[in-house]
Protein backbone atom coordinates (compact mmCIF):
# COMPACT_ATOMS: atom_id res chain seq x y z
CA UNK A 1 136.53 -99.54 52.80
CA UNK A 2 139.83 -98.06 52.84
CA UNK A 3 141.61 -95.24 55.35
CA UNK A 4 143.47 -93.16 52.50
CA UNK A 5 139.97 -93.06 50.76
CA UNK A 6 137.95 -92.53 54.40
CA UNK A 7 139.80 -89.58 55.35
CA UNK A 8 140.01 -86.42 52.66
CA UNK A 9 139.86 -82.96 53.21
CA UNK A 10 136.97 -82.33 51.00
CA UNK A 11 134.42 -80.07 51.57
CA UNK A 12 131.22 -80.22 51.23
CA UNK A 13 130.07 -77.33 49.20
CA UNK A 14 133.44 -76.53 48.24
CA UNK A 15 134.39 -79.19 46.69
CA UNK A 16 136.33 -77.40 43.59
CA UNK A 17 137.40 -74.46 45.97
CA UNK A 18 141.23 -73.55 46.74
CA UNK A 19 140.51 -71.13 49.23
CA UNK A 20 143.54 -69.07 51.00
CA UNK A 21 144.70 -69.98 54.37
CA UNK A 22 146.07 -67.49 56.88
CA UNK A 23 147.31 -69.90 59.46
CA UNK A 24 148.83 -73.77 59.86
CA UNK A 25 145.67 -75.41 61.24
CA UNK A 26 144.44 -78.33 59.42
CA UNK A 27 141.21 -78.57 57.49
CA UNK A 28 140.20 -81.06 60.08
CA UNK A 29 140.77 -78.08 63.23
CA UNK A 30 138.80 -75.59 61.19
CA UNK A 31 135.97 -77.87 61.20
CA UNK A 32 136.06 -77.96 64.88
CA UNK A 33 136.94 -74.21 65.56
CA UNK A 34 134.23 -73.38 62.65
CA UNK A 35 131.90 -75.60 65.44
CA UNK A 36 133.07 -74.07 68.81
CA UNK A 37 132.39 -70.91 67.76
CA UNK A 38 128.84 -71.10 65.68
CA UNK A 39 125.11 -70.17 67.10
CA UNK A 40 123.78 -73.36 67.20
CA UNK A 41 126.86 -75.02 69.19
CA UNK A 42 126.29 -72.38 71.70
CA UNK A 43 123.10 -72.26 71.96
CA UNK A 44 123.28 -76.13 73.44
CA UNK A 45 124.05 -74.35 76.73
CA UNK A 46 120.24 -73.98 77.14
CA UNK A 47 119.10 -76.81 76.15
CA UNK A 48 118.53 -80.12 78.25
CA UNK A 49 120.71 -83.21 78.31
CA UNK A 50 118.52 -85.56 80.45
CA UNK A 51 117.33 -83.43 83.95
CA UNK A 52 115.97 -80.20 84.04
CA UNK A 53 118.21 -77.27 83.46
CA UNK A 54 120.32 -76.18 86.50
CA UNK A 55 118.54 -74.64 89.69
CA UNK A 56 120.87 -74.27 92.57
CA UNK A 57 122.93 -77.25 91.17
CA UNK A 58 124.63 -77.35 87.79
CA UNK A 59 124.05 -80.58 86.09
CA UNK A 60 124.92 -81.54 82.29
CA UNK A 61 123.04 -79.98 79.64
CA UNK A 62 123.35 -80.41 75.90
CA UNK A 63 126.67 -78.44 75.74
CA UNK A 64 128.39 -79.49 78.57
CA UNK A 65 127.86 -82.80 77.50
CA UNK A 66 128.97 -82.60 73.89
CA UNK A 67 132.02 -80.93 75.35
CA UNK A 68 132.50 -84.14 77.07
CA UNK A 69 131.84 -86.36 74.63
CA UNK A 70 134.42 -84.55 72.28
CA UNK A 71 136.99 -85.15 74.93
CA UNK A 72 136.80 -88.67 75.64
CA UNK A 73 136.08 -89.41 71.93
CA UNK A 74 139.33 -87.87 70.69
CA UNK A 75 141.18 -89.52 73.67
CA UNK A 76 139.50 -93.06 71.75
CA UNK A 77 140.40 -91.76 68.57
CA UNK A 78 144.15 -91.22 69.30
CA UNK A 79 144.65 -94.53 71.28
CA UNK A 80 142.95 -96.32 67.87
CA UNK A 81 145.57 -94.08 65.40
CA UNK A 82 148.06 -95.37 67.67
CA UNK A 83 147.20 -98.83 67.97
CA UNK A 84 146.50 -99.35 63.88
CA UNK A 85 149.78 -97.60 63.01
CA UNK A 86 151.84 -99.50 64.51
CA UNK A 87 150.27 -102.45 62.33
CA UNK A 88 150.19 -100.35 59.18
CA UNK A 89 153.09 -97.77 59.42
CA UNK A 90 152.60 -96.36 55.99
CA UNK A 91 149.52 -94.82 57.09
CA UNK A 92 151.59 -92.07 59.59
CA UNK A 93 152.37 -90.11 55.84
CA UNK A 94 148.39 -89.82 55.49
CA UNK A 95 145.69 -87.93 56.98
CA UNK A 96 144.94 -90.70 59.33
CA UNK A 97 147.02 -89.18 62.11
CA UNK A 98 144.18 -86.66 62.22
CA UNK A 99 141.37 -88.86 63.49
CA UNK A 100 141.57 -87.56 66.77
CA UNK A 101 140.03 -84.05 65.67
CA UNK A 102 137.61 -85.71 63.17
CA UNK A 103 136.12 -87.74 66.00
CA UNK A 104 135.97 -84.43 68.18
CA UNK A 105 134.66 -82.35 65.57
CA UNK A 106 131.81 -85.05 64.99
CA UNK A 107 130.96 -85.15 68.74
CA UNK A 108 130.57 -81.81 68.94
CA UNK A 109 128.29 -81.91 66.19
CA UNK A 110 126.29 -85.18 67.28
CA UNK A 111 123.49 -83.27 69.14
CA UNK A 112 123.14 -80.04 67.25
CA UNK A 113 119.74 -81.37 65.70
CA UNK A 114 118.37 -81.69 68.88
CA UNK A 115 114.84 -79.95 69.28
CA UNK A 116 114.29 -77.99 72.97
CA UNK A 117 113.68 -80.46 75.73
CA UNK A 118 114.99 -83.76 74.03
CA UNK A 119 113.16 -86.76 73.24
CA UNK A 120 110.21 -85.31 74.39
CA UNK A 121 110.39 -82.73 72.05
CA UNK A 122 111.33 -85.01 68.82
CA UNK A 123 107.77 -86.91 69.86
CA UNK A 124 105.49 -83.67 69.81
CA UNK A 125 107.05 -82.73 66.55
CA UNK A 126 106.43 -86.27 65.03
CA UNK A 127 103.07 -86.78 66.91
CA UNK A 128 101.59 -83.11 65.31
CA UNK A 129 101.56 -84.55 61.83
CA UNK A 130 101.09 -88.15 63.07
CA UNK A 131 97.99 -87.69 65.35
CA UNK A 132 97.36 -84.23 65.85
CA UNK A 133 95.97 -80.81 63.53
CA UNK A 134 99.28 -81.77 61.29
CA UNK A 135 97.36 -84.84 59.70
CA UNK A 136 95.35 -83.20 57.58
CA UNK A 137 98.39 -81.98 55.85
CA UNK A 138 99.06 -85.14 54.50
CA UNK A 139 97.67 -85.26 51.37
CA UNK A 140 99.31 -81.87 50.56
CA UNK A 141 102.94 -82.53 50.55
CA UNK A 142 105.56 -84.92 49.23
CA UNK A 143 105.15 -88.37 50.88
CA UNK A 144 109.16 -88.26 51.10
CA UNK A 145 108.61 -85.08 53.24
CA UNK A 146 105.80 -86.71 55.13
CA UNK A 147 107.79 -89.28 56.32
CA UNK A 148 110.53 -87.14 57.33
CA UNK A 149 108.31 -85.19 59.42
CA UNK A 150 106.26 -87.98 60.96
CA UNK A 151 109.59 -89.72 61.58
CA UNK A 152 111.26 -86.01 62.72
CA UNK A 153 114.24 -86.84 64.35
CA UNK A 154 117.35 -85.42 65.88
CA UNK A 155 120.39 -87.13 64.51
CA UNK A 156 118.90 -86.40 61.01
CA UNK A 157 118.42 -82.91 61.98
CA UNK A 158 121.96 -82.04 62.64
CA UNK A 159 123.34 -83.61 59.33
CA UNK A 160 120.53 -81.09 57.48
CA UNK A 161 121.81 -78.21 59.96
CA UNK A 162 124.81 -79.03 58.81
CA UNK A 163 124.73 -79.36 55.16
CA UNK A 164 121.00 -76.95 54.18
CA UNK A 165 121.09 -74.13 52.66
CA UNK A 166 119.73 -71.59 54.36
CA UNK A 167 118.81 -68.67 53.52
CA UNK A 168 121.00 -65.84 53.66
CA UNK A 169 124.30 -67.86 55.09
CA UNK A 170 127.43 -67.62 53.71
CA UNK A 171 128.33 -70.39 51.57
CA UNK A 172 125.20 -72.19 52.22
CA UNK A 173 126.14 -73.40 55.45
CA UNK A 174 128.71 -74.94 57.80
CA UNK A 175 130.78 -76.20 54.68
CA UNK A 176 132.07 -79.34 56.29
CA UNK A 177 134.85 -81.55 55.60
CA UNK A 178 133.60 -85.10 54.31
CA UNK A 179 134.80 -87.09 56.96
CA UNK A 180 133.40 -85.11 59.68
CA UNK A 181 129.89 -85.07 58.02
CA UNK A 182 130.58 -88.71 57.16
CA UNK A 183 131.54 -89.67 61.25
CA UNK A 184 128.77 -87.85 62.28
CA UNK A 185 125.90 -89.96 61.38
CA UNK A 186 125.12 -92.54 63.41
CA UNK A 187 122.30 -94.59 61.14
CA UNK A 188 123.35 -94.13 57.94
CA UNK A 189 120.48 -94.63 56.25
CA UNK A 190 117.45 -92.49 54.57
CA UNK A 191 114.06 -91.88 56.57
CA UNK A 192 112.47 -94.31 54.43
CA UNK A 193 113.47 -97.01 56.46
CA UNK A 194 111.99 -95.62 59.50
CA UNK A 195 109.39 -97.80 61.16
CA UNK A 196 108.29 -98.83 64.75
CA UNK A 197 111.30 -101.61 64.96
CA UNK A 198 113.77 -98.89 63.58
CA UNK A 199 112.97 -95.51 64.79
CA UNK A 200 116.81 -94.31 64.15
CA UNK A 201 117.79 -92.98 60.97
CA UNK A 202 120.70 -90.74 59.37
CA UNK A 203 119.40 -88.33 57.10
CA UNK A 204 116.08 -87.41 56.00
CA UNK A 205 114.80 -87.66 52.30
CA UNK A 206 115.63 -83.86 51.90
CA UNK A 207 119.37 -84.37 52.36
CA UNK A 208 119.42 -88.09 51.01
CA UNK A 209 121.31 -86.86 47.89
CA UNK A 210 123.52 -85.12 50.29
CA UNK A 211 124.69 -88.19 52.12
CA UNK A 212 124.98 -90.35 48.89
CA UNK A 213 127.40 -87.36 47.75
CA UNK A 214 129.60 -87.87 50.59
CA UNK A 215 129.22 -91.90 50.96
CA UNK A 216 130.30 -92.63 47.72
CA UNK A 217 133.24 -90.31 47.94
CA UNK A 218 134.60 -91.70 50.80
CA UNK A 219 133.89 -94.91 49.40
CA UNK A 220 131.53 -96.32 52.10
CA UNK A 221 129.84 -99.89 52.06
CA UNK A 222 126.48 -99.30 49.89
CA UNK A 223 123.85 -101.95 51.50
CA UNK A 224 121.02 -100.59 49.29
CA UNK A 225 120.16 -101.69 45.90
CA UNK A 226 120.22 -99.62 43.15
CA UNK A 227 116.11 -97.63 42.85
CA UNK A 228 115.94 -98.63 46.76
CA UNK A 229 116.17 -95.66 49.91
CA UNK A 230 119.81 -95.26 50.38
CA UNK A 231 121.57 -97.41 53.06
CA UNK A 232 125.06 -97.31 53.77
CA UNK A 233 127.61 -98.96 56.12
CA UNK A 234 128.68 -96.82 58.96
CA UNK A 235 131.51 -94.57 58.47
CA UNK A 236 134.45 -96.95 61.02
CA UNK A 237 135.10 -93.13 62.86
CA UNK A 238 131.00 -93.50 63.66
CA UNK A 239 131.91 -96.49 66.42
CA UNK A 240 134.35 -94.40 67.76
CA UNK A 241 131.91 -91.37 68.42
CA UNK A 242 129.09 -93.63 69.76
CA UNK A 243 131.65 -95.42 72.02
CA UNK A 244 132.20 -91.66 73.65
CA UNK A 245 128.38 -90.81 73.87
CA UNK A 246 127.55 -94.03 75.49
CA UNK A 247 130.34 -93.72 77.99
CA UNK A 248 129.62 -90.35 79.10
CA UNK A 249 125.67 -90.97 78.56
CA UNK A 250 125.16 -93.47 80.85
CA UNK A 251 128.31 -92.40 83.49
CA UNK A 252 127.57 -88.56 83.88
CA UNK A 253 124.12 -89.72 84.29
CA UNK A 254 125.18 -91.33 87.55
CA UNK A 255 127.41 -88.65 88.89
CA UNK A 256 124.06 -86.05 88.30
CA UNK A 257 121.59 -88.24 89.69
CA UNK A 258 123.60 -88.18 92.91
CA UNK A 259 124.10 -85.08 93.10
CA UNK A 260 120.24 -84.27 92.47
CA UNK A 261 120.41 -86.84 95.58
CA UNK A 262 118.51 -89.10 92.99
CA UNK A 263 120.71 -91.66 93.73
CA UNK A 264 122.60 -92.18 97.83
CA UNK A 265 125.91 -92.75 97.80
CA UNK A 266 126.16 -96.02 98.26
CA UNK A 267 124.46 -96.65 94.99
CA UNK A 268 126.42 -94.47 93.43
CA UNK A 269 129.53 -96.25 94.93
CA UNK A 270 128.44 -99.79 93.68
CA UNK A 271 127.43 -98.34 90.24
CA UNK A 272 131.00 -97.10 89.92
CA UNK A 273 132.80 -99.48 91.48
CA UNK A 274 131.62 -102.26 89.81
CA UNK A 275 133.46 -101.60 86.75
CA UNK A 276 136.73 -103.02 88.73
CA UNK A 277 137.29 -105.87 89.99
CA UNK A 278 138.06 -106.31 93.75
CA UNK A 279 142.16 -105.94 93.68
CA UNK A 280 141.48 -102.79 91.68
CA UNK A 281 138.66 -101.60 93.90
CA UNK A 282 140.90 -101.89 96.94
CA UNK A 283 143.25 -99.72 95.17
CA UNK A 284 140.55 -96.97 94.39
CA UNK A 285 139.62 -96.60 97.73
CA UNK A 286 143.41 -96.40 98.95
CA UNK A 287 143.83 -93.98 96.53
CA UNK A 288 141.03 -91.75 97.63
CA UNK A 289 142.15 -92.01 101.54
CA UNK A 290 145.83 -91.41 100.71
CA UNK A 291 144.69 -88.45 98.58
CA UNK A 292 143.07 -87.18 101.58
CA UNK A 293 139.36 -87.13 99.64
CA UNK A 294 136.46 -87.11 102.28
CA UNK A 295 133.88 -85.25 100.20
CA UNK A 296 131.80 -87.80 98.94
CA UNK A 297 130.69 -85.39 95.61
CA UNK A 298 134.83 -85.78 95.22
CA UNK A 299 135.03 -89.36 95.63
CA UNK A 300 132.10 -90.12 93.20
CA UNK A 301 133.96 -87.79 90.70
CA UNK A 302 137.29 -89.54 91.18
CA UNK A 303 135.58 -93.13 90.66
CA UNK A 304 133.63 -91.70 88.36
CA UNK A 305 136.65 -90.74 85.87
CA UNK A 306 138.74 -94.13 86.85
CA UNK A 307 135.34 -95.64 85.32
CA UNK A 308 135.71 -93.33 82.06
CA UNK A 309 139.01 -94.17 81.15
CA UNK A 310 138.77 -97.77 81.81
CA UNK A 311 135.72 -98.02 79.31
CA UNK A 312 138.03 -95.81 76.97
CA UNK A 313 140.62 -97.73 76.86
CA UNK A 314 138.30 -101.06 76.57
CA UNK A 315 136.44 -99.52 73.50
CA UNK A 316 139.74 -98.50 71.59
CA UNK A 317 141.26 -102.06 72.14
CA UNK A 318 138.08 -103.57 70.53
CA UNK A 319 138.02 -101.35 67.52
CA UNK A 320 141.54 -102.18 66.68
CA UNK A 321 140.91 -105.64 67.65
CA UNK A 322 138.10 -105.66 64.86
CA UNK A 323 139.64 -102.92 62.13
CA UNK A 324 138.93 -105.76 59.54
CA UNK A 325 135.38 -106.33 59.85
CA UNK A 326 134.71 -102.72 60.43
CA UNK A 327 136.15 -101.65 57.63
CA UNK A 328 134.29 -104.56 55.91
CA UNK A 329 131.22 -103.05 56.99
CA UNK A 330 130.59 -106.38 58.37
CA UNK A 331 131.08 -105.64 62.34
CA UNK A 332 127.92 -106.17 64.44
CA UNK A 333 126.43 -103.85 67.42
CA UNK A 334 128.21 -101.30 69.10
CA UNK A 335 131.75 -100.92 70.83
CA UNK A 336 130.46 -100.88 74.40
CA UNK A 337 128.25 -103.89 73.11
CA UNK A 338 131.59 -105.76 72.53
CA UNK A 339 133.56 -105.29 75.97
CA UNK A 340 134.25 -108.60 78.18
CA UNK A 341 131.65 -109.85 80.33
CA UNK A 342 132.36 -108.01 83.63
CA UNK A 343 132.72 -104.82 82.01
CA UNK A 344 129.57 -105.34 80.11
CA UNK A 345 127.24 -106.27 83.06
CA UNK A 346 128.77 -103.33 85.13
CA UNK A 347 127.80 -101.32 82.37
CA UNK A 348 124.28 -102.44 82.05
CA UNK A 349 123.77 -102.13 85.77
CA UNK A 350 124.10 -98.92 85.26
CA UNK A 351 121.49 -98.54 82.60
CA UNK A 352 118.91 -100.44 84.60
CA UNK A 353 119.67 -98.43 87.62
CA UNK A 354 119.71 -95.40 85.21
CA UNK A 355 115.86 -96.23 83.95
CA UNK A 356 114.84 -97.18 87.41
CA UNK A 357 116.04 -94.26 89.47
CA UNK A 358 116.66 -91.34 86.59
CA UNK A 359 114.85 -91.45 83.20
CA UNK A 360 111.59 -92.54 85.59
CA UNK A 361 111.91 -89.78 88.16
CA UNK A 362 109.27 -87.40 88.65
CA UNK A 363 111.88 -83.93 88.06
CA UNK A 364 112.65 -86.03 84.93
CA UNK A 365 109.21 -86.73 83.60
CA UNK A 366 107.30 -83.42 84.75
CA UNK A 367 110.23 -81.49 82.28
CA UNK A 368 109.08 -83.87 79.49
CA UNK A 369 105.30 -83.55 80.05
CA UNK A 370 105.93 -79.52 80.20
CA UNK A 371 108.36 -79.79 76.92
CA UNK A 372 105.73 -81.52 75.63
CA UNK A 373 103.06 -79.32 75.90
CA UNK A 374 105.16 -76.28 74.70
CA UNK A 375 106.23 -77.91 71.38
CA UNK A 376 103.35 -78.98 70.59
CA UNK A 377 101.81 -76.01 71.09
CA UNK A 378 104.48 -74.23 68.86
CA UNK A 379 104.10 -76.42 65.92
CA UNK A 380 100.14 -75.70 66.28
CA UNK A 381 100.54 -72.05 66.19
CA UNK A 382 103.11 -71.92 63.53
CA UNK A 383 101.95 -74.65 61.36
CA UNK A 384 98.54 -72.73 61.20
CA UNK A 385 100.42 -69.35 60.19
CA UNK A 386 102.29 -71.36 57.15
CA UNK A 387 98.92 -72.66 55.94
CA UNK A 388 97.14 -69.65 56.08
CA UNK A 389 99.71 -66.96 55.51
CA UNK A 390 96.79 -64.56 54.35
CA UNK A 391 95.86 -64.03 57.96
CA UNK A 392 96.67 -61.02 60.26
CA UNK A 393 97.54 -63.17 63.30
CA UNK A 394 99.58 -65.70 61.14
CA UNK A 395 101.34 -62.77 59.66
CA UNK A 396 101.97 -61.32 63.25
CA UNK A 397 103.62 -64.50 63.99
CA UNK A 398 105.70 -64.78 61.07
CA UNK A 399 107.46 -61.72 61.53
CA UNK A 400 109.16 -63.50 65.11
CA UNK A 401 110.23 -65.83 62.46
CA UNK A 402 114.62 -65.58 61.43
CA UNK A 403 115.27 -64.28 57.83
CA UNK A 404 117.15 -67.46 57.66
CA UNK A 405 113.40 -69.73 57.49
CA UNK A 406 112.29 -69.45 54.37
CA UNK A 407 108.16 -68.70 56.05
CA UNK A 408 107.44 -66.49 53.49
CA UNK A 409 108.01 -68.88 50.64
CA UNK A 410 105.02 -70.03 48.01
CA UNK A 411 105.71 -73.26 48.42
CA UNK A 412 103.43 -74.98 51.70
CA UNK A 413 106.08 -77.65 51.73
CA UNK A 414 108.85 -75.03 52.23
CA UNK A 415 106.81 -72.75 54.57
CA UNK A 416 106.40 -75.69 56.82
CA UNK A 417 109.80 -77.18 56.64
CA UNK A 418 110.96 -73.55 57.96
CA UNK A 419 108.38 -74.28 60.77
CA UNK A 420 110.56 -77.34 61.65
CA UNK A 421 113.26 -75.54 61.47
CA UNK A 422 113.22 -72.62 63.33
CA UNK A 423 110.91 -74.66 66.26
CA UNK A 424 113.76 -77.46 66.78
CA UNK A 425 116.64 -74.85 66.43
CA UNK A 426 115.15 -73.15 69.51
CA UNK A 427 116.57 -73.22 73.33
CA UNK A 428 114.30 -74.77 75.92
CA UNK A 429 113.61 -71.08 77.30
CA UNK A 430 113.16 -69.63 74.10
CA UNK A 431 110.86 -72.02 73.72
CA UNK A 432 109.05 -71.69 77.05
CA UNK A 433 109.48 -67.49 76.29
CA UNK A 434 107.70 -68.46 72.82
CA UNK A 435 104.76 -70.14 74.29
CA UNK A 436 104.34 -67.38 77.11
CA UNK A 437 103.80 -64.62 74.63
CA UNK A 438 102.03 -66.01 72.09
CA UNK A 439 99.44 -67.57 74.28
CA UNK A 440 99.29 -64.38 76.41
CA UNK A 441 100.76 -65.88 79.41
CA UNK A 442 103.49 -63.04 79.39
CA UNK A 443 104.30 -59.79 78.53
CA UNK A 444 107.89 -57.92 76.74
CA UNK A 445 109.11 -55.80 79.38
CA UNK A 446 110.37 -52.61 77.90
């Protein structure tokens, strides 16, 4: 794979447009304003990263995060545009120098797909049509769509967000730029490769032709055969994203887990600490005194961002270290995967104190078994109005459907991909709001 061929302003859905432009930003920053200011970027604000959303104190949720994530990944992105030009100097004429907004743009994306209340809401969407009512719809649809569905997932979900036509937008949709599509999707292969070992995918069936579109554009590594599911190599601006979602993952996890008093500060200290080693520790905690810092929220989110930029730093020094067999397609695991051995165990420290004290906490698990419930009550309800449109109550329900769903449609297939659709595009308390008034549990107040 090649830079000059990796990076192009093409847009998807656009591709033979010259449209007029008002103003000096790049097609690269319109992609990321076009983000910023859409519906489903905002509406991340209300839906949750990994605890329940805030109560009397504010922790991440799916916005706040992505925010984050688009921060420290164009911080990686820049240090890696530095770092390669200086071995390749002819590149500073190209669009290379913009890699830093790509990477953001693709970071903000990264979560859009995600249904209300996370993983757990991915599983009650899969589990309907796996194990629930949704079974019996099996033999009625398109097994390519049937393993989408029973595979349903949320990284696939925001590259169809992204590139779908929905009804009644402008365009079509988002009308991308390649690259940011392209650095977007993390598995960059087809749902037909989905399975119990690989539960990760890119793109779903529906939008296979999409992806193949923008691969073979860019020129990206084909590892399928010709008549097999598409497989690709990863997009190199892909490691650069996931480097930023790990970091922030796993380290903002932390910081909210104490503050939730999850975790005592002590543990917090040694999680964050142990990124350094003991020269550099000293120095931390020097730093913190002279600085006058005695509030220990302040001094977990001081150690907290010497930890961030040390792993960003790290992660940018190993993908220029291994440009080659990235751009090979050849490079193995992840960037965080790759760091030196103290930097590594630190990090997964953190995940096993992460699973231990976070992921298997009861605030943590009681929002999953509640999201749970909800969504799978959802798909029920709706599901049943797309099969039997004829009835009154399914055509009471329909009409809280968007204009943009295509419910009404003669096709099942379509009326229940709309389902999907508007039920995963939902906030967590638009979903909870949802549920209320359709089982009777609440009424509109005029």
């Amino acid at each position: 794979m090649h830079w000059k061929k990796l990076i192009t302003n093409k847009r998807f859905g656009q591709e033979d447009a010259h449209p007029r432009r008002h103003d000096d930003r790049t097609e690269f920053k319109r992609d990321y304003d076009r983000l910023i200011f859409s519906s489903p970027f905002r509406r991340l604000q209300n839906k949750t990263q990994v605890f329940p959303l805030p109560g009397s104190v504010f922790v991440h949720n799916r916005l706040t995060h992505s925010l984050e994530v688009a921060s420290v990944g164009q911080s990686l992105a820049n240090d890696v545009a530095q770092g390669i030009m200086m071995k390749q100097p002819e590149l500073k004429e190209t669009m290379f120098t913009e890699i830093g907004t790509i990477v953001a743009t693709a970071c903000l994306a990264h979560d859009l797909g995600n249904p209300p209340f996370g993983h757990s809401g991915e599983k009650a969407i899969q589990t309907f049509f796996s194990e629930g009512n949704g079974l019996k719809l099996k033999d009625r649809i398109d097994p390519d769509f049937w393993q989408d569905i029973t595979h349903f997932e949320g990284n696939s979900n925001a590259f169809r967000l992204l590139t779908h036509r929905f009804k009644g937008r402008r365009n079509g949709g988002f009308v991308m730029t390649y690259p940011t599509l392209a650095a977007m999707v993390k598995y960059p292969y087809a749902s037909a490769y989905a399975n119990e070992e690989h539960e990760k995918f890119g793109f779903f069936m529906s939008e296979a032709e999409y992806f193949r579109k923008i691969a073979d554009d860019l020129g990206l590594k084909r590892l399928s055969a010709e008549g097999e599911p598409l497989k690709y190599a990863r997009h190199p601006l892909v490691y650069l994203v996931e480097a930023a979602d790990d970091i922030c993952y796993e380290i903002m996890d932390i910081e909210d887990a104490f503050k939730l008093k999850l975790l005592t500060f002590e543990e917090t200290q040694e999680a964050l600490l142990g990124f350094f080693d003991e020269r550099t520790k000293n120095q931390i905690m020097l730093r913190i005194q002279s600085e006058g810092i005695t509030d220990d929220h302040e001094m977990v989110v001081y150690m907290r961002a010497r930890v961030i930029g040390i792993l960003e730093r790290e992660c940018a020094q190993v993908f220029i270290d291994n440009e080659e067999s990235i751009l090979a397609g050849t490079f193995e695991g992840s960037l965080i995967s790759r760091l030196g051995e103290h930097l590594s165990e630190a990090y997964s420290k953190c995940q096993s104190l992460s699973y231990a004290k976070i992921y298997r906490s009861k605030p943590v698990v009681d929002i999953e078994l509640a999201g749970f419930k909800i969504m799978a009550t959802l798909m029920e309800q709706f599901t049943e109005a797309a099969v039997h449109p004829e009835r009154f109550y399914s055509q009471q329900l329909m009409k809280r459907v968007s204009n943009q769903y295509d419910i009404e449609n003669a096709d099942l297939q379509e009326r229940i991909a709309a389902v999907i659709d508007y039920v995963s595009g939902m906030t967590d308390v638009y979903a909870l709001d949802v549920f209320e008034k359709i089982n009777g549990l609440s009424l509109p107040i005029v």
